[in-house]
Protein backbone atom coordinates (compact mmCIF):
# COMPACT_ATOMS: atom_id res chain seq x y z
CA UNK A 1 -3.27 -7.01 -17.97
CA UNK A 2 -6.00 -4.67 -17.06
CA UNK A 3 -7.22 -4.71 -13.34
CA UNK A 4 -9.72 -2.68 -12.09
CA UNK A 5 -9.43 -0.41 -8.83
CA UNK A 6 -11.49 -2.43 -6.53
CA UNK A 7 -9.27 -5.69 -7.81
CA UNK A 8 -6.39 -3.88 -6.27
CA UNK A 9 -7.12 -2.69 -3.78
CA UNK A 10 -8.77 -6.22 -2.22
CA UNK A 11 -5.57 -7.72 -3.70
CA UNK A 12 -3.57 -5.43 -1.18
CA UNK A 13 -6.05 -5.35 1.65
CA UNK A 14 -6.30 -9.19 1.58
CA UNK A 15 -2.62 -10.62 0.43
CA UNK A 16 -0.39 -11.38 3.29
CA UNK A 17 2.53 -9.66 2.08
CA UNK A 18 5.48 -8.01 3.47
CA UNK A 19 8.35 -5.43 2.50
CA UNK A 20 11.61 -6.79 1.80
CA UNK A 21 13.62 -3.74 0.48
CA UNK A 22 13.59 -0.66 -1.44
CA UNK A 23 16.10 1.36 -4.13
CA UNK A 24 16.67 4.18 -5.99
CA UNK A 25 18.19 4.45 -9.31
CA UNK A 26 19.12 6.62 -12.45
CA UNK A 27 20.07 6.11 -15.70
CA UNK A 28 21.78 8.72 -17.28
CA UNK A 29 21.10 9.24 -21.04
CA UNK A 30 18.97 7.86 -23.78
CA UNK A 31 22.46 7.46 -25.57
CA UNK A 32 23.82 4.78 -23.76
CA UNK A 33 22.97 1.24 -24.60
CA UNK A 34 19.98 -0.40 -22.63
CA UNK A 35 20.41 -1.01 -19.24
CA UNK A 36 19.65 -4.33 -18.24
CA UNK A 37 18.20 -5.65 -14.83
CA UNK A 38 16.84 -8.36 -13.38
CA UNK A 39 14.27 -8.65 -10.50
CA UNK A 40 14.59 -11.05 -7.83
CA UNK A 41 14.24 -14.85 -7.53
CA UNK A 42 11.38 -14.06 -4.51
CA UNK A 43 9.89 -10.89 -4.64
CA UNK A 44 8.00 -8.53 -6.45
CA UNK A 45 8.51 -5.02 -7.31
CA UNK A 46 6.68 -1.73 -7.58
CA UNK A 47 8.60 0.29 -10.24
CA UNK A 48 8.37 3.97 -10.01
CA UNK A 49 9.45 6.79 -11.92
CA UNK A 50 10.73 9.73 -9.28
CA UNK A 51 11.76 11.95 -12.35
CA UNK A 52 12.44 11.50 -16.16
CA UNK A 53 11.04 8.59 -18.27
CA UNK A 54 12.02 5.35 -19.46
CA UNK A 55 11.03 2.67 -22.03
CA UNK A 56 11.01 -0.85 -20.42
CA UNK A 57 11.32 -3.90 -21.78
CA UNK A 58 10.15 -7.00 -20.25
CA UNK A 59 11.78 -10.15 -21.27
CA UNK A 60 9.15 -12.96 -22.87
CA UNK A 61 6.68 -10.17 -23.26
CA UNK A 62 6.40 -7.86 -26.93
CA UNK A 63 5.29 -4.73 -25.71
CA UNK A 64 7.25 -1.98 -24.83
CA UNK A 65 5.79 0.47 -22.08
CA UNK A 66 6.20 3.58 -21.38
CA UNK A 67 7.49 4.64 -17.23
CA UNK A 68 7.20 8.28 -15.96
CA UNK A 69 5.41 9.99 -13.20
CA UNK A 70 1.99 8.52 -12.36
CA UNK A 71 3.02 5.28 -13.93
CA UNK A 72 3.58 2.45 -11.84
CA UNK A 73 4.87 -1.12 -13.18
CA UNK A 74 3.82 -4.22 -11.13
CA UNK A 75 6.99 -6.68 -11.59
CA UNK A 76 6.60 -10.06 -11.05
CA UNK A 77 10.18 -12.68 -9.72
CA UNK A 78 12.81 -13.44 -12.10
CA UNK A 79 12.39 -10.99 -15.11
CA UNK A 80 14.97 -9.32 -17.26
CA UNK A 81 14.40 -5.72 -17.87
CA UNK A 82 16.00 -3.79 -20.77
CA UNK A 83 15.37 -0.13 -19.64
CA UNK A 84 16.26 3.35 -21.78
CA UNK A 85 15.60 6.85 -21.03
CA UNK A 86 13.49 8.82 -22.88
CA UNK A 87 15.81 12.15 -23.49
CA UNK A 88 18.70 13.72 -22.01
CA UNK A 89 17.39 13.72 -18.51
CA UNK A 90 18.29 10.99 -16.26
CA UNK A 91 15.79 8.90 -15.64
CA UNK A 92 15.55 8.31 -11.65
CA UNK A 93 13.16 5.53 -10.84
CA UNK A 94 12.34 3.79 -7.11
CA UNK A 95 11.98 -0.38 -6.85
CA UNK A 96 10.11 -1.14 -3.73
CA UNK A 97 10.48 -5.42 -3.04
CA UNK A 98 8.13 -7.20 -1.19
CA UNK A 99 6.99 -11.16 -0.33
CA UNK A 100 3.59 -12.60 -1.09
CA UNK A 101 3.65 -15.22 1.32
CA UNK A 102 0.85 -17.40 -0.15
CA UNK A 103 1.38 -16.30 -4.27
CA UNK A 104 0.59 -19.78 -5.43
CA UNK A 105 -2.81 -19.37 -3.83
CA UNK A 106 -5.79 -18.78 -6.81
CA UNK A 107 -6.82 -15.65 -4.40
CA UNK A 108 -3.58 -13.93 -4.73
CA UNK A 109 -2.88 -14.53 -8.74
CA UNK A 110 -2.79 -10.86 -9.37
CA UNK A 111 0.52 -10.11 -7.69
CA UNK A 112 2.37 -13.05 -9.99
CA UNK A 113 1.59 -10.50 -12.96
CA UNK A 114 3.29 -7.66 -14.59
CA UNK A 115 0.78 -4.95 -15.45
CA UNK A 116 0.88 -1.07 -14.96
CA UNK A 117 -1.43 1.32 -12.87
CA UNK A 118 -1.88 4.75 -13.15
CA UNK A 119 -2.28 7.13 -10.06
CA UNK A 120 -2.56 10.40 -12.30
CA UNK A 121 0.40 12.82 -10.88
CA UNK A 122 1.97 11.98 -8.02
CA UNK A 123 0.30 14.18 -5.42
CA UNK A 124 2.53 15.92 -2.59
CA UNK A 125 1.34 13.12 -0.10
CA UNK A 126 2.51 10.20 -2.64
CA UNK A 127 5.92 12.00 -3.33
CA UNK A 128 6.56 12.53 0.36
CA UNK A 129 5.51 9.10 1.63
CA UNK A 130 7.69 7.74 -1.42
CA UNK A 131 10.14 9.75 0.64
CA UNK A 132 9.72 8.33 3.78
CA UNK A 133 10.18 4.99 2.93
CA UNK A 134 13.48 5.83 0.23
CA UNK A 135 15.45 7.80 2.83
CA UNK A 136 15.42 5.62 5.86
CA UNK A 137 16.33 2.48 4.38
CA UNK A 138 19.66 4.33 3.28
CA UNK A 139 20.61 4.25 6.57
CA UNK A 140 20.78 0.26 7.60
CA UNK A 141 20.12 0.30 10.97
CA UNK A 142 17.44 -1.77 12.36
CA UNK A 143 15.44 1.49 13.73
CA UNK A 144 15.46 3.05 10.12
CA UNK A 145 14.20 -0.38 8.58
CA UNK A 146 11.56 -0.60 10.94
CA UNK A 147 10.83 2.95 9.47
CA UNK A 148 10.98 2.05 6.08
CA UNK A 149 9.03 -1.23 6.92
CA UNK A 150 5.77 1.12 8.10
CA UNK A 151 5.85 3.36 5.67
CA UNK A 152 6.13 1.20 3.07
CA UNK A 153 2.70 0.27 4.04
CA UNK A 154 1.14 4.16 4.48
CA UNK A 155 2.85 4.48 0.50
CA UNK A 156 0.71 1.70 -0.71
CA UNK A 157 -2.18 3.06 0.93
CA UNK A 158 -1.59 6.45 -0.83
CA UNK A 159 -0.56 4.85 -3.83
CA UNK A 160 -4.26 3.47 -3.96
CA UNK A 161 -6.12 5.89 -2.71
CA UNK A 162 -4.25 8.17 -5.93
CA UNK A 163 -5.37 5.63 -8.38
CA UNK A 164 -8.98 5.66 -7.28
CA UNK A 165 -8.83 9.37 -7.72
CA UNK A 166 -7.50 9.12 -10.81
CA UNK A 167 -9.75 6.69 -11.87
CA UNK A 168 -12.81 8.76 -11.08
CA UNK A 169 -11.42 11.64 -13.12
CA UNK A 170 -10.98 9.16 -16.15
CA UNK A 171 -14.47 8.33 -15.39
CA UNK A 172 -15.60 11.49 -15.35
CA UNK A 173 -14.41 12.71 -18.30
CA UNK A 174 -15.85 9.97 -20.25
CA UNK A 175 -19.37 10.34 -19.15
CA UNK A 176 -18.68 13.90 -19.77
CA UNK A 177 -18.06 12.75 -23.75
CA UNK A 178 -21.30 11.05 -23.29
CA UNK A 179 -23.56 13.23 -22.21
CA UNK A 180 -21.51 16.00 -25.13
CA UNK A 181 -22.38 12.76 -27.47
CA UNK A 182 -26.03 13.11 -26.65
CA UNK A 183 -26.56 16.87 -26.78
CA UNK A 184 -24.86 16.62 -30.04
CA UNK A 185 -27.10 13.51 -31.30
CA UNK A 186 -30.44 13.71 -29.51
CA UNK A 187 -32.58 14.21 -32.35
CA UNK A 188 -31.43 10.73 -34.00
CA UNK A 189 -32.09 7.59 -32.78
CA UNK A 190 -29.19 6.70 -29.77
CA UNK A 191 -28.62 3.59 -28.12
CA UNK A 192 -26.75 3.11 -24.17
CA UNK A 193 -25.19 -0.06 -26.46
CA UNK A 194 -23.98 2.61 -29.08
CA UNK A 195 -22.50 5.01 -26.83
CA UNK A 196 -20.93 2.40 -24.58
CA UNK A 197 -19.53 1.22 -27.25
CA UNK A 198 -18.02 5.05 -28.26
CA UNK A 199 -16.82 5.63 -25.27
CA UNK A 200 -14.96 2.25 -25.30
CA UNK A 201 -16.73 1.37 -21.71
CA UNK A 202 -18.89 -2.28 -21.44
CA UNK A 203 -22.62 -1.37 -21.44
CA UNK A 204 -23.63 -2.27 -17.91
CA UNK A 205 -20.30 -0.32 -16.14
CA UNK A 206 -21.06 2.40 -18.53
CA UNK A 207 -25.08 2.99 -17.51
CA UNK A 208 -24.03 2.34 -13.55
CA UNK A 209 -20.67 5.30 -14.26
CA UNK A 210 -23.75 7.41 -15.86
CA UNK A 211 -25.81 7.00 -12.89
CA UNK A 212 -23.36 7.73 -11.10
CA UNK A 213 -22.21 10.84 -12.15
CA UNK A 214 -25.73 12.27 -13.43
CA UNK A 215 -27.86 11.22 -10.73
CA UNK A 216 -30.15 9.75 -13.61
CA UNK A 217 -30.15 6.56 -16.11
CA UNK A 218 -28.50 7.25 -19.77
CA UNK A 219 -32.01 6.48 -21.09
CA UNK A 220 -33.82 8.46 -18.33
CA UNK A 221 -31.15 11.48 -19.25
CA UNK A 222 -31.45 11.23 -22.54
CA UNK A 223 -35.23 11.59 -22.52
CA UNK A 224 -34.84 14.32 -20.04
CA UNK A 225 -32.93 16.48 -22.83
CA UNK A 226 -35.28 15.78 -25.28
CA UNK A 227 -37.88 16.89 -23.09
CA UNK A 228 -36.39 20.16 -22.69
CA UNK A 229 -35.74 20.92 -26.34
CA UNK A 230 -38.99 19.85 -27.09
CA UNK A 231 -40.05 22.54 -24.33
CA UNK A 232 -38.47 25.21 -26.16
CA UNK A 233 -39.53 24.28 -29.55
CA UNK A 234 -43.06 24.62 -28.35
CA UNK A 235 -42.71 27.48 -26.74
CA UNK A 236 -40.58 29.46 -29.63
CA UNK A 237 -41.39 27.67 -33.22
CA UNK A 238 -44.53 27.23 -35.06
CA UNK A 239 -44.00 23.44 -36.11
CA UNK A 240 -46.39 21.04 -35.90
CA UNK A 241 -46.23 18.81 -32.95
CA UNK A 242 -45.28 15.93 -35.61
CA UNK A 243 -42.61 17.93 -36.61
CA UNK A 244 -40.87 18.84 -33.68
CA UNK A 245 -41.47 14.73 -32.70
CA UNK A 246 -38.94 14.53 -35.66
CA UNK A 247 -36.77 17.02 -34.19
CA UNK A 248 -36.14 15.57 -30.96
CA UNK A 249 -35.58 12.35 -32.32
CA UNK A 250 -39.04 10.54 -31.87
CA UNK A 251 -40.34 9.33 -35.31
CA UNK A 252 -44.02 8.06 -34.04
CA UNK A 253 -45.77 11.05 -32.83
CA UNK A 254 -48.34 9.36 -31.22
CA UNK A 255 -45.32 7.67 -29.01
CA UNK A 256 -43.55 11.44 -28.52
CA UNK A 257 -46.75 12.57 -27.12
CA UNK A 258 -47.47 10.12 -24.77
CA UNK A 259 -44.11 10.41 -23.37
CA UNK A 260 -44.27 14.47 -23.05
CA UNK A 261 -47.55 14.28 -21.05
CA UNK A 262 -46.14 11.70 -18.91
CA UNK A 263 -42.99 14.04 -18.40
CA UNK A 264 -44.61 16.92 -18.36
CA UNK A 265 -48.37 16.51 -16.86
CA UNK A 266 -49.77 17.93 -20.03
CA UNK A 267 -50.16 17.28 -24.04
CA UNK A 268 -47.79 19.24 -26.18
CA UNK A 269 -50.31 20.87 -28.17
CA UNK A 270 -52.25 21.97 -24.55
CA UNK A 271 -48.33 23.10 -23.50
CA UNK A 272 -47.87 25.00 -26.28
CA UNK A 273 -51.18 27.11 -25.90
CA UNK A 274 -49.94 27.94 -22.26
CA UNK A 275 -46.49 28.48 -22.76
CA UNK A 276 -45.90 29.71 -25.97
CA UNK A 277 -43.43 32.92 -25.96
CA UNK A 278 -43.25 32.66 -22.70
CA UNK A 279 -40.11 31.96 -20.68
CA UNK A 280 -39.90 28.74 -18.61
């Protein structure tokens, strides 16, 4: 299931859920046979690699994934788990529990799924909340479970506020493959459909991302470039003003030099007496 940042973050602002309890585990080698768990009858767990990795196995469900650090695993009630370590390290892995107290309501239908978020690497905020809310609840006593019970709170909040950061960072690296897609391509005919569709991103969240990170539309940027290299051939070459049209990636002429006097305040031919050898 693939949820989006804002999704879970209203699921978790809005839900009226509570903490119920909270473990920590290992499991020793990759040799032994599968460990198997199950989760409980009434609440739903937060899965959480500390150290180590593990391949889980939900039962009723054919894929396999994948649990380490900055990999979290939404549980919903009354699953079987087959879990295996990766490799010789132990795998040590947190469950935090807690209630939904209105998850047959349409609102809430994101906490009866399983699906798996990623916060990126657990920063030193995460790892000491996680902390925090472990340690306590060792203890038993009602003053430590009130503890636990607040910070389990404060660790969701961190836990979100990491997977909006990561989030931007996956962002950001895909709009830095487009904008290396367009440098590359500029001079042949590009689409925002086509490079959505590269960059594996639907068209409309991919041009608002773009705008986002580039202060301009893909189209706008992507003109913008062409612009400049059409600057520089000007300025430097001794094509014909058809030919660097072609060059850019603007087959009508006519069209290429309607749009460089509207981006530029002057006719390329007119720029190119002005500018020519000359640095901009």
């Amino acid at each position: 299931m693939n949820l989006s940042v804002h999704q879970l973050v209203n699921f978790f602002a809005e839900a009226p859920f509570y903490f119920v309890d909270a473990y920590e585990y290992s499991i020793v080698s990759a040799l032994d046979s599968p460990t198997s768990i199950h989760t409980t009858i009434d609440s739903y767990s937060l899965i959480l690699t500390i150290s180590g990795c593990a391949y889980v196995k939900i039962e009723g469900e054919e894929e396999q994934y994948k649990l380490e650090p900055g990999i979290v695993l939404h549980q919903t009630l009354n699953k079987k788990l087959q879990l295996v370590a990766c490799g010789e390290l132990p795998w040590r892995y947190a469950v935090l529990n807690y209630r939904n107290l209105h998850s047959n309501s349409d609102s809430y239908a994101i906490g009866k799924e399983n699906f798996i978020v990623y916060t990126g690497q657990p920063t030193p905020d995460m790892k000491q909340q996680l902390r925090f809310l472990l340690d306590p609840y060792k203890h038993l006593t009602p003053m430590s479970k009130l503890k636990t019970k607040t910070n389990f709170y404060l660790f969701v909040q961190y836990m979100l506020f990491a997977i909006q950061q990561h989030s931007k960072s996956k962002h950001s690296e895909l709009m830095l493959q487009a904008v290396d897609y367009m440098h590359k391509r500029y001079n042949k005919p590009i689409s925002v459909t086509q490079i959505s569709h590269i960059i594996g991103i639907e068209r409309r969240r991919f041009a608002y991302l773009f705008e986002r990170y580039t202060g301009m539309t893909p189209n706008h940027y992507l003109t913008s470039f062409r612009m400049k290299r059409s600057r520089e051939l000007l300025r430097t070459q001794h094509y014909t003003v058809a030919q660097i049209a072609e060059l850019v990636g603007y087959h009508d002429s006519f069209y290429f030099s309607r749009v460089f006097k509207k981006y530029n305040g002057i006719a390329p031919s007119e720029y190119r007496k002005k500018y020519m050898y000359t640095c901009v």
